[in-house]
C-alpha atoms as a PDB file:
ATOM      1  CA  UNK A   1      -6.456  -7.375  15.351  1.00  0.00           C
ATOM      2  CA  UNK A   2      -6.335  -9.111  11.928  1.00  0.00           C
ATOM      3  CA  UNK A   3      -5.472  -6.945   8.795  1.00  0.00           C
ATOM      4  CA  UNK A   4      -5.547  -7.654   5.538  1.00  0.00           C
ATOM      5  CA  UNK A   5      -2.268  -6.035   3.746  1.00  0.00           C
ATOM      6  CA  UNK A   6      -3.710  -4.474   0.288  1.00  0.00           C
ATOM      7  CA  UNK A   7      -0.433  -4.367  -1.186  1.00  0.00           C
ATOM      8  CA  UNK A   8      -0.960  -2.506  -4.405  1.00  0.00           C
ATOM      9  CA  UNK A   9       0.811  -3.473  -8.041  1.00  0.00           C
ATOM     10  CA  UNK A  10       3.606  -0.665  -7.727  1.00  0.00           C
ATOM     11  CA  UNK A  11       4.818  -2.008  -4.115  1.00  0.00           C
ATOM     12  CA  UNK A  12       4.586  -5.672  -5.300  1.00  0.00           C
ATOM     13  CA  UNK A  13       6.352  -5.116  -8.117  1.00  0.00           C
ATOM     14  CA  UNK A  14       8.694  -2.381  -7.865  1.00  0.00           C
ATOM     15  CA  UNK A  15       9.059  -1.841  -3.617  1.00  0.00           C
ATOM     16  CA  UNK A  16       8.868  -5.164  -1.804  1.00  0.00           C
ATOM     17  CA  UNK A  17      10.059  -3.576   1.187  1.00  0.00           C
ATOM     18  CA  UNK A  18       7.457  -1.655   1.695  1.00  0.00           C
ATOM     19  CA  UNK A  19       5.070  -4.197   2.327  1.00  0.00           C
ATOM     20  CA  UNK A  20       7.357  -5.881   4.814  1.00  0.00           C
ATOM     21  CA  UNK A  21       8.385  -2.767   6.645  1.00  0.00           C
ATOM     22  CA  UNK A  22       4.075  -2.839   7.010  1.00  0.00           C
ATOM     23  CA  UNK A  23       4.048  -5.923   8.416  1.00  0.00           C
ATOM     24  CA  UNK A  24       6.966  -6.028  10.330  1.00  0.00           C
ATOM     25  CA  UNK A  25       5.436  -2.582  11.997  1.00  0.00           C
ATOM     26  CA  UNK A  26       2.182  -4.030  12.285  1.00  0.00           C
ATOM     27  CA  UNK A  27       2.890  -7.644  13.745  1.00  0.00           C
ATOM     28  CA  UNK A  28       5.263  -5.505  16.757  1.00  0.00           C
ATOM     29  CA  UNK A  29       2.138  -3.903  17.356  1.00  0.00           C
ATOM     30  CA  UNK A  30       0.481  -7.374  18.591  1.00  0.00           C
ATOM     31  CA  UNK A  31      -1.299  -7.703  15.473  1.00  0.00           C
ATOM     32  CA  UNK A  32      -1.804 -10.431  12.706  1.00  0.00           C
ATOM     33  CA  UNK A  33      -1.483  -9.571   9.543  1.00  0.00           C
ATOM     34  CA  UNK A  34      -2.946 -11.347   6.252  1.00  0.00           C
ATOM     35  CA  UNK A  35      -1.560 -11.378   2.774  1.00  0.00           C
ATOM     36  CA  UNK A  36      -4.336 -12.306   0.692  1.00  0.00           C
ATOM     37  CA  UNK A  37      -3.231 -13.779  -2.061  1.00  0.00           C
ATOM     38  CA  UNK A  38      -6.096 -13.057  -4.977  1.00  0.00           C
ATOM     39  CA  UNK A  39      -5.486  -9.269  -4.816  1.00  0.00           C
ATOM     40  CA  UNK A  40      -4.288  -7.779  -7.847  1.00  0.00           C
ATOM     41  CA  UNK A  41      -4.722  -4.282  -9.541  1.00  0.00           C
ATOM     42  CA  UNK A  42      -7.329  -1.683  -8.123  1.00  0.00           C
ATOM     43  CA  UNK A  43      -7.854  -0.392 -11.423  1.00  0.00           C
ATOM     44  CA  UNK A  44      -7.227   3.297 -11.050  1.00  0.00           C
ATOM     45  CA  UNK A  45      -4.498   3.621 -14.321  1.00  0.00           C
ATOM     46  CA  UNK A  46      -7.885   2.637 -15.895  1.00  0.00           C
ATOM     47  CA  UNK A  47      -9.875   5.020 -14.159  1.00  0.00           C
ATOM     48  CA  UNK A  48      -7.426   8.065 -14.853  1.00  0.00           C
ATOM     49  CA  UNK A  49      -7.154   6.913 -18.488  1.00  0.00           C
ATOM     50  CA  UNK A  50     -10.535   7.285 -19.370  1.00  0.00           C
ATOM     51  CA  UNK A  51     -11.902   3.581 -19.314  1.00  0.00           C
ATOM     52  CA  UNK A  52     -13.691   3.580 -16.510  1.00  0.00           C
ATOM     53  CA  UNK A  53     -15.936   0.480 -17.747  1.00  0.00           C
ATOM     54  CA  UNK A  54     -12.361  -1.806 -17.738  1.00  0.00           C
ATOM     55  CA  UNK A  55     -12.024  -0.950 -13.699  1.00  0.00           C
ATOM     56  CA  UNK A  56     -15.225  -2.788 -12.979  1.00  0.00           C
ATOM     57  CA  UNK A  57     -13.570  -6.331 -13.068  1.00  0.00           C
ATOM     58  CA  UNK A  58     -10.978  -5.221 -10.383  1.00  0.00           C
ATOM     59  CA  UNK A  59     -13.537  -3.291  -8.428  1.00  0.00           C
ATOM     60  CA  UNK A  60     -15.234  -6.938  -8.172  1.00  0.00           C
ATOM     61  CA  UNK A  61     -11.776  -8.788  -7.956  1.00  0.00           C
ATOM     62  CA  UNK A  62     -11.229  -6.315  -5.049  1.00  0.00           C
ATOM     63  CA  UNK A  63     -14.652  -7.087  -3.164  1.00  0.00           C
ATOM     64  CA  UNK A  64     -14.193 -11.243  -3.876  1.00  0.00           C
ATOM     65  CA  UNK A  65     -10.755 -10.955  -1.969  1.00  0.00           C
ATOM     66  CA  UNK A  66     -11.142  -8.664   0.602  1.00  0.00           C
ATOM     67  CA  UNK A  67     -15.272  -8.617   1.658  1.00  0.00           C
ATOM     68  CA  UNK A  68     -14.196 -10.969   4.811  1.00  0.00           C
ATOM     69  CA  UNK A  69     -11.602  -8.805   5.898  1.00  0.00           C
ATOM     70  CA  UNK A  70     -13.130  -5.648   8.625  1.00  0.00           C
ATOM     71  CA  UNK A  71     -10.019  -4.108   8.692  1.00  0.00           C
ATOM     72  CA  UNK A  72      -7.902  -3.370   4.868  1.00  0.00           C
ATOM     73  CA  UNK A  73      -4.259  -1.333   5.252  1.00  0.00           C
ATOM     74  CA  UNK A  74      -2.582  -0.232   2.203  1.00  0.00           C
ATOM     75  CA  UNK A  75       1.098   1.771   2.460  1.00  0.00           C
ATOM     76  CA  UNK A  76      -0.575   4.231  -0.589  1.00  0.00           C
ATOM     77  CA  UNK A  77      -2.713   6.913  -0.149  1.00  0.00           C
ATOM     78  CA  UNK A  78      -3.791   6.651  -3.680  1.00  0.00           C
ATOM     79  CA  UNK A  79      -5.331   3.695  -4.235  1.00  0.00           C
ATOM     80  CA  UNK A  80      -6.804   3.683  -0.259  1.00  0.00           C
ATOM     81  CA  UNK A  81      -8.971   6.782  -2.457  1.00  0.00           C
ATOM     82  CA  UNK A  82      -9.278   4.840  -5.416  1.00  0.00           C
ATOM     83  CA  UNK A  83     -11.087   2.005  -3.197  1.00  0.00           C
ATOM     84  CA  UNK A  84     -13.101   4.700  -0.440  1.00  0.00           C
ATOM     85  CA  UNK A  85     -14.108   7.088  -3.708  1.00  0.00           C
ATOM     86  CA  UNK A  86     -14.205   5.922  -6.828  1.00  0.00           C
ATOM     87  CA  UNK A  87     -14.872   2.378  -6.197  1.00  0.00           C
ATOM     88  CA  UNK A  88     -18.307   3.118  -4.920  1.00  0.00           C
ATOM     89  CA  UNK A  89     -19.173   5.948  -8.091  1.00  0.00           C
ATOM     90  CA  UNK A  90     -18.044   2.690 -10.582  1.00  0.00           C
ATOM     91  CA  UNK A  91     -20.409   0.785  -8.856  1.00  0.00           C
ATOM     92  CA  UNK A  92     -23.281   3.290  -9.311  1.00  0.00           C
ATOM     93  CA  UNK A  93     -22.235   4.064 -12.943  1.00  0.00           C
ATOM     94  CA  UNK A  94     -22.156   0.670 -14.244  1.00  0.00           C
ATOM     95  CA  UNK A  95     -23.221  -2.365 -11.414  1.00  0.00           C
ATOM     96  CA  UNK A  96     -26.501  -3.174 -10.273  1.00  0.00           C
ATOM     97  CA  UNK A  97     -27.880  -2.468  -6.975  1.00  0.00           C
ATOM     98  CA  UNK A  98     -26.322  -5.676  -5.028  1.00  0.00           C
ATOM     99  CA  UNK A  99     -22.670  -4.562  -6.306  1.00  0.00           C
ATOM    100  CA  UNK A 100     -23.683  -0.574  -4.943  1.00  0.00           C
ATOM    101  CA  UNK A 101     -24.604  -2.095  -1.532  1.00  0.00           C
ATOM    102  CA  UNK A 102     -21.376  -4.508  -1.778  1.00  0.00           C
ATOM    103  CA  UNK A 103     -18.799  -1.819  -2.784  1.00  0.00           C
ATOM    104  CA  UNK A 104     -20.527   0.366  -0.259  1.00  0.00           C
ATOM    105  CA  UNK A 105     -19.759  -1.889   3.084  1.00  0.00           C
ATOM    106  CA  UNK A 106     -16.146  -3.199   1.674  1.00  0.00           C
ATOM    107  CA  UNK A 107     -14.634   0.514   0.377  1.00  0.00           C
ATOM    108  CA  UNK A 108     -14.599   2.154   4.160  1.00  0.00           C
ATOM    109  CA  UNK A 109     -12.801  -0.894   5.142  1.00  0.00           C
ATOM    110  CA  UNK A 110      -9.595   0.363   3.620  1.00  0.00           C
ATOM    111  CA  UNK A 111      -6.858   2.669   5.805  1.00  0.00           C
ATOM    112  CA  UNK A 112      -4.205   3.918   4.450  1.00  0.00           C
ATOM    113  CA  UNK A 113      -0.916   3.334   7.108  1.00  0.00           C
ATOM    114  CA  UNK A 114      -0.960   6.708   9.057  1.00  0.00           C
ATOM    115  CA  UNK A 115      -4.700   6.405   9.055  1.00  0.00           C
ATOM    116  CA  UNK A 116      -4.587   2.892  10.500  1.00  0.00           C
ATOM    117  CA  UNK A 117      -1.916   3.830  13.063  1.00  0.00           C
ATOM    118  CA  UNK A 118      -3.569   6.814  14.246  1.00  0.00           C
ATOM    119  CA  UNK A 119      -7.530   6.355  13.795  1.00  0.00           C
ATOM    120  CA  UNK A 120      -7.712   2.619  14.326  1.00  0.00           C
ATOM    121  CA  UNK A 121      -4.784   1.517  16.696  1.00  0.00           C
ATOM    122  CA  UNK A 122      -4.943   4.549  18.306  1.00  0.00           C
ATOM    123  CA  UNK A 123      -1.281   4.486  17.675  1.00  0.00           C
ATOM    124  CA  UNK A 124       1.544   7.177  17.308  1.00  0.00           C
ATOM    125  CA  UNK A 125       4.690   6.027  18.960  1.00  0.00           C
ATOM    126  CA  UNK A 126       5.633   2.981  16.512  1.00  0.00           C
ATOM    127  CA  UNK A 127       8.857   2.502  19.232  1.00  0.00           C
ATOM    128  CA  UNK A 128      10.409   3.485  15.656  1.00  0.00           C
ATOM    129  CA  UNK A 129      14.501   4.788  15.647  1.00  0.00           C
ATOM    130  CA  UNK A 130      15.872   6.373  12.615  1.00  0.00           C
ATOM    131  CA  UNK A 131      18.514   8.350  12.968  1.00  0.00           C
ATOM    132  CA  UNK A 132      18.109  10.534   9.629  1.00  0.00           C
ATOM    133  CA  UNK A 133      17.027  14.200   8.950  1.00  0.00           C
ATOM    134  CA  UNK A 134      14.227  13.603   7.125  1.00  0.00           C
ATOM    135  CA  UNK A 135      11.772  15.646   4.967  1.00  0.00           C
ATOM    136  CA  UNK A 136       8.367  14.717   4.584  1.00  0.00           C
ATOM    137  CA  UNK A 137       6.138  15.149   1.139  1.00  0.00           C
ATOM    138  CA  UNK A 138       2.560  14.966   1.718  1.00  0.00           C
ATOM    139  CA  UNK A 139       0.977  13.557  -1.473  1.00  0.00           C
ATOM    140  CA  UNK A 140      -1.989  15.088  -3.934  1.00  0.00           C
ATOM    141  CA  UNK A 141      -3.925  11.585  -2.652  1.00  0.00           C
ATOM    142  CA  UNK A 142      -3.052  11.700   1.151  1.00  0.00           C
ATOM    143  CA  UNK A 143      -4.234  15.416   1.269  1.00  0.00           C
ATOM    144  CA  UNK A 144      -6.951  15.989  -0.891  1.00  0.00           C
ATOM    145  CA  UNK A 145      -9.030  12.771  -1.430  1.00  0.00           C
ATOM    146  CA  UNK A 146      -8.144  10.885   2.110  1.00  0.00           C
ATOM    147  CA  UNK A 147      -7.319  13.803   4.144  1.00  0.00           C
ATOM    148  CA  UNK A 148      -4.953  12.647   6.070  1.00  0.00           C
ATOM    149  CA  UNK A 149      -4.151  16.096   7.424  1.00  0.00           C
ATOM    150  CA  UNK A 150      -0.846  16.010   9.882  1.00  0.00           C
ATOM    151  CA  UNK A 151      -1.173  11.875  11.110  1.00  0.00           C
ATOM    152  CA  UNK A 152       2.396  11.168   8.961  1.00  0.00           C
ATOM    153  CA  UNK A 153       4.062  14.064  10.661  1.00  0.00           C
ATOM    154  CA  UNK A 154       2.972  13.162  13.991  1.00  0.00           C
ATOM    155  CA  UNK A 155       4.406   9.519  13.108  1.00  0.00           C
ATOM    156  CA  UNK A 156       7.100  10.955  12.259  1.00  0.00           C
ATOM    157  CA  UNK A 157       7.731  13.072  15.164  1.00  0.00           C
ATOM    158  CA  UNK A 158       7.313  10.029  17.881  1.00  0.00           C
ATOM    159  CA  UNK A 159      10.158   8.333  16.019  1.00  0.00           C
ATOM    160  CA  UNK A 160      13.405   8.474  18.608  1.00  0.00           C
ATOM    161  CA  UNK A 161      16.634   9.753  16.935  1.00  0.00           C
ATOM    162  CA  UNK A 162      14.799  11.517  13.786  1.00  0.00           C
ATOM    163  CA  UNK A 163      15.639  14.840  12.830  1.00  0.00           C
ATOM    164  CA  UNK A 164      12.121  15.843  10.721  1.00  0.00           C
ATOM    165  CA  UNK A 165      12.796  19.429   8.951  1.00  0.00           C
ATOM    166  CA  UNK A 166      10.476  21.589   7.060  1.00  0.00           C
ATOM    167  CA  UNK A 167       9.250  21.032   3.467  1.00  0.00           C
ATOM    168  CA  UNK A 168       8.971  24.180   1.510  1.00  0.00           C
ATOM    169  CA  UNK A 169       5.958  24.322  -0.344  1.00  0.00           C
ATOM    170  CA  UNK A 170       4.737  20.880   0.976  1.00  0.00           C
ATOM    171  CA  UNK A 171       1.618  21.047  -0.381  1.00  0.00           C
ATOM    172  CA  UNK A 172       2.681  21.331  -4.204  1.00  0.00           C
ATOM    173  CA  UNK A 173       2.057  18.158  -6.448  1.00  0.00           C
ATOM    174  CA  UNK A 174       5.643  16.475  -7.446  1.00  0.00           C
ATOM    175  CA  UNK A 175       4.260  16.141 -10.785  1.00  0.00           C
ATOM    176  CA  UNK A 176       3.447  12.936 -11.375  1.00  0.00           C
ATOM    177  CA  UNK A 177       0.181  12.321 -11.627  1.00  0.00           C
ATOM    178  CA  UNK A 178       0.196   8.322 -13.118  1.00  0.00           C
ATOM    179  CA  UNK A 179      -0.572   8.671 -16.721  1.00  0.00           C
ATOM    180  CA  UNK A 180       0.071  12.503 -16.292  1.00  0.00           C
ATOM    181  CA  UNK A 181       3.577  12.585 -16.463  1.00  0.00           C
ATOM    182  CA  UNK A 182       3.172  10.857 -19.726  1.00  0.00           C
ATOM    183  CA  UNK A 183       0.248  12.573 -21.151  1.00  0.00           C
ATOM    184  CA  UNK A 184       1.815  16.450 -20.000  1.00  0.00           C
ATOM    185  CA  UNK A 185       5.744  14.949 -19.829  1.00  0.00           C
ATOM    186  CA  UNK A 186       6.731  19.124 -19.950  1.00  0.00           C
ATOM    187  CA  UNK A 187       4.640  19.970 -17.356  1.00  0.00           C
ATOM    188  CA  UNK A 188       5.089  17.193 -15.199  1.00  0.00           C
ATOM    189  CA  UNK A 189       8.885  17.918 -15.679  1.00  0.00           C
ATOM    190  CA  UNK A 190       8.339  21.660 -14.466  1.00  0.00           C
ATOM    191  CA  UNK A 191       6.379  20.592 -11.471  1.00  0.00           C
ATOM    192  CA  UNK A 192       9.212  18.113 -10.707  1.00  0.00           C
ATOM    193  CA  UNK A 193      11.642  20.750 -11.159  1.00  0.00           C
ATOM    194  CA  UNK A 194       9.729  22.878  -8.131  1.00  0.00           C
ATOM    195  CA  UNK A 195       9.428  19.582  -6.024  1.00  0.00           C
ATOM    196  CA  UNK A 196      13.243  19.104  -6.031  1.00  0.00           C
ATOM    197  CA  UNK A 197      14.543  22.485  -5.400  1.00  0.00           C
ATOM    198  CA  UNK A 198      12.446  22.216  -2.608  1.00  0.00           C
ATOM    199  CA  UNK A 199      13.736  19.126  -1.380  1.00  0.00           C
ATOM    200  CA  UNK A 200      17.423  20.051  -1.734  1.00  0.00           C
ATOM    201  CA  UNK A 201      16.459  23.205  -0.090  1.00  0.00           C
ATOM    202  CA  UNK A 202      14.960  21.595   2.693  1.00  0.00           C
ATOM    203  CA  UNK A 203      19.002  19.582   3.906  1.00  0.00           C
ATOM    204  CA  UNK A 204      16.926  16.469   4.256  1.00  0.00           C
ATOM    205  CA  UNK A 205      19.271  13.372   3.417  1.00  0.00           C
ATOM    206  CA  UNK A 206      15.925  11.187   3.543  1.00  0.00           C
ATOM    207  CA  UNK A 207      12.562  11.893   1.719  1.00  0.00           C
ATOM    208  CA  UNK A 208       9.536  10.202   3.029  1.00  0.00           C
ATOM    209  CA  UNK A 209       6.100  10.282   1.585  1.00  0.00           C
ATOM    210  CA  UNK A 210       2.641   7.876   1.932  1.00  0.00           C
ATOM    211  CA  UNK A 211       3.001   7.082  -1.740  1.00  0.00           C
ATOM    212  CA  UNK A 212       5.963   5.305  -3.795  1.00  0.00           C
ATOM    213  CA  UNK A 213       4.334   6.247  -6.543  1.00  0.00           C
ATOM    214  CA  UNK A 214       5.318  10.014  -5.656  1.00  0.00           C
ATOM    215  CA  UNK A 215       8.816   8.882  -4.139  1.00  0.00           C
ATOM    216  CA  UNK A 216       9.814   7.228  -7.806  1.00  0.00           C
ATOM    217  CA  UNK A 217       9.079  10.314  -9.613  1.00  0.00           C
ATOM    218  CA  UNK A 218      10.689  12.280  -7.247  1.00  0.00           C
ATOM    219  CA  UNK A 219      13.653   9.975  -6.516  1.00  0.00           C
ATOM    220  CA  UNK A 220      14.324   9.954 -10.261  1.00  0.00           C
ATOM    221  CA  UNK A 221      14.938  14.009 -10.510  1.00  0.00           C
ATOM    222  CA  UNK A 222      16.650  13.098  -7.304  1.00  0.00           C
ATOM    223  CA  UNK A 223      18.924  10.683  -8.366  1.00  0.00           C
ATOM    224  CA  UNK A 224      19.719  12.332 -11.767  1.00  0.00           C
ATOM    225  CA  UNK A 225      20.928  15.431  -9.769  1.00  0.00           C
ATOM    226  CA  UNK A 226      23.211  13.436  -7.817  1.00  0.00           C
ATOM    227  CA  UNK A 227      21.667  15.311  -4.950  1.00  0.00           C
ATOM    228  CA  UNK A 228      22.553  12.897  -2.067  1.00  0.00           C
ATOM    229  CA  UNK A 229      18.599  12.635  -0.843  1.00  0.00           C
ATOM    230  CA  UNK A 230      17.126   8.760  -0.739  1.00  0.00           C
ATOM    231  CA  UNK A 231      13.082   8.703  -1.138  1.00  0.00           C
ATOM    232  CA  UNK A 232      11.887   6.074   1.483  1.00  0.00           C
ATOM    233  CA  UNK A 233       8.720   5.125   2.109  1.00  0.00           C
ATOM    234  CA  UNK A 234       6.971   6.349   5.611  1.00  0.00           C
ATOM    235  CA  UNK A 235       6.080   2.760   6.327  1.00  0.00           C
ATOM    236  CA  UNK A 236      10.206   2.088   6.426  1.00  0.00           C
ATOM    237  CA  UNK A 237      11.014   4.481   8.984  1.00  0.00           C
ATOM    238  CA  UNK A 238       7.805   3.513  11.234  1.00  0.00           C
ATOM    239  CA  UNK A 239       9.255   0.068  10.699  1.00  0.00           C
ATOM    240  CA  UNK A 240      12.630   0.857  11.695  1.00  0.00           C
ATOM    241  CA  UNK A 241      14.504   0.205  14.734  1.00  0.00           C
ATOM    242  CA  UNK A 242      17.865   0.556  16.744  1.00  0.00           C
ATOM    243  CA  UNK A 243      19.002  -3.013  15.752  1.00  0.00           C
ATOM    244  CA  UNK A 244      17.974  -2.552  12.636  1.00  0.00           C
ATOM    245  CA  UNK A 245      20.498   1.404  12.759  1.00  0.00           C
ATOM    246  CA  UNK A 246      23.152  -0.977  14.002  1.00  0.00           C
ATOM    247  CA  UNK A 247      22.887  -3.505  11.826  1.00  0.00           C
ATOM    248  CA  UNK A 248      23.382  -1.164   8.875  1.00  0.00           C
END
């Protein structure tokens, strides 16, 4: 199958890896996968900052690059909803009935990993090793706007060699938020607070989630504790295997 890799601004600037753990995961799958090189920001810092009118450009930038493309994964559950959700209520707010019917057959297109894996591929055992104990964060995104339900976990649990171990209080937001954490910086902080006594709690030495946006915030409180827990991203462990264990 071909795939078009929707990187996303905070993995293409800030997590590289990410995006190759996708398409190193993806191409031992037997697939081909494209990088297209005119992508650029969704537009969702806009969005959640109140100027909605400043997305439309990227909403269109989006379409231009990836319209011949049947098949979009992105390693973030958050902007796989800003695409599927608010991509197509931009379009009614502010475009013209061609852009509606144009955002409307490109924004299913989009998958985030898990859902690609799972839905699509019809894919669960990734022939992943990773030899970790590993906790697993499920995101605000990956649950409430895509859904994603359990598809990480049962990733997760194919992978040989992994030792996956409860989250308490999964479900609770890490605090971040994007602009959030900025606009509410003591609240944010609180939630964070929450997120990493749960964490530590938890004996993980590796935290996983479907967003790095998540994993930063988190591996920030984590890292300022000294608390011995490294945030990777679920793509990397999917990705992983036993050369790559040895090799390390």
């Amino acid at each position: 199958m071909r795939i078009a890799l929707f990187i996303t601004c905070l993995a293409d600037t800030l997590y590289p890896e990410t995006g190759k753990a996708v398409t190193r995961l993806l191409e031992r799958l037997g697939h081909q996968v494209e990088f297209p090189a005119g992508q650029a920001c969704c537009g969702q810092a806009h969005l959640n900052t109140g100027y909605r009118p400043d997305a439309l450009p990227m909403l269109r930038r989006y379409l231009d690059v990836f319209a011949p493309y049947d098949v979009v994964v992105t390693p973030s559950a958050s902007c796989a909803g800003m695409v599927r959700h608010h991509y197509p209520a931009l379009a009614e707010q502010y475009g013209d009935a061609a852009l509606q019917r144009r955002t409307a057959a490109v924004a299913t297109r989009i998958h985030e990993l898990s859902e690609l894996l799972t839905d699509v591929l019809g894919v669960e055992d990734t022939g992943a090793y990773y030899p970790h104990r590993v906790t697993y964060h499920p995101t605000c995104h990956s649950l409430r706007a895509l859904r994603v339900d359990d598809r990480p976990l049962r990733l997760l649990r194919a992978v040989r060699g992994i030792d996956l171990v409860d989250l308490p209080a999964a479900d609770s937001c890490c605090g971040f938020g994007g602009t959030f954490a900025v606009k509410n910086a003591d609240t944010s902080t609180a939630m964070l607070a929450d997120k990493l006594a749960n964490v530590t709690a938890s004996g993980a030495e590796v935290l996983s989630a479907a967003d790095n946006s998540c994993l930063m915030h988190i591996g920030g409180g984590l890292s300022r504790l000294r608390a011995g827990v490294r945030p990777v991203h679920l793509a990397e462990i999917l990705a992983s295997t036993e050369k790559d264990a040895l090799q390390k």
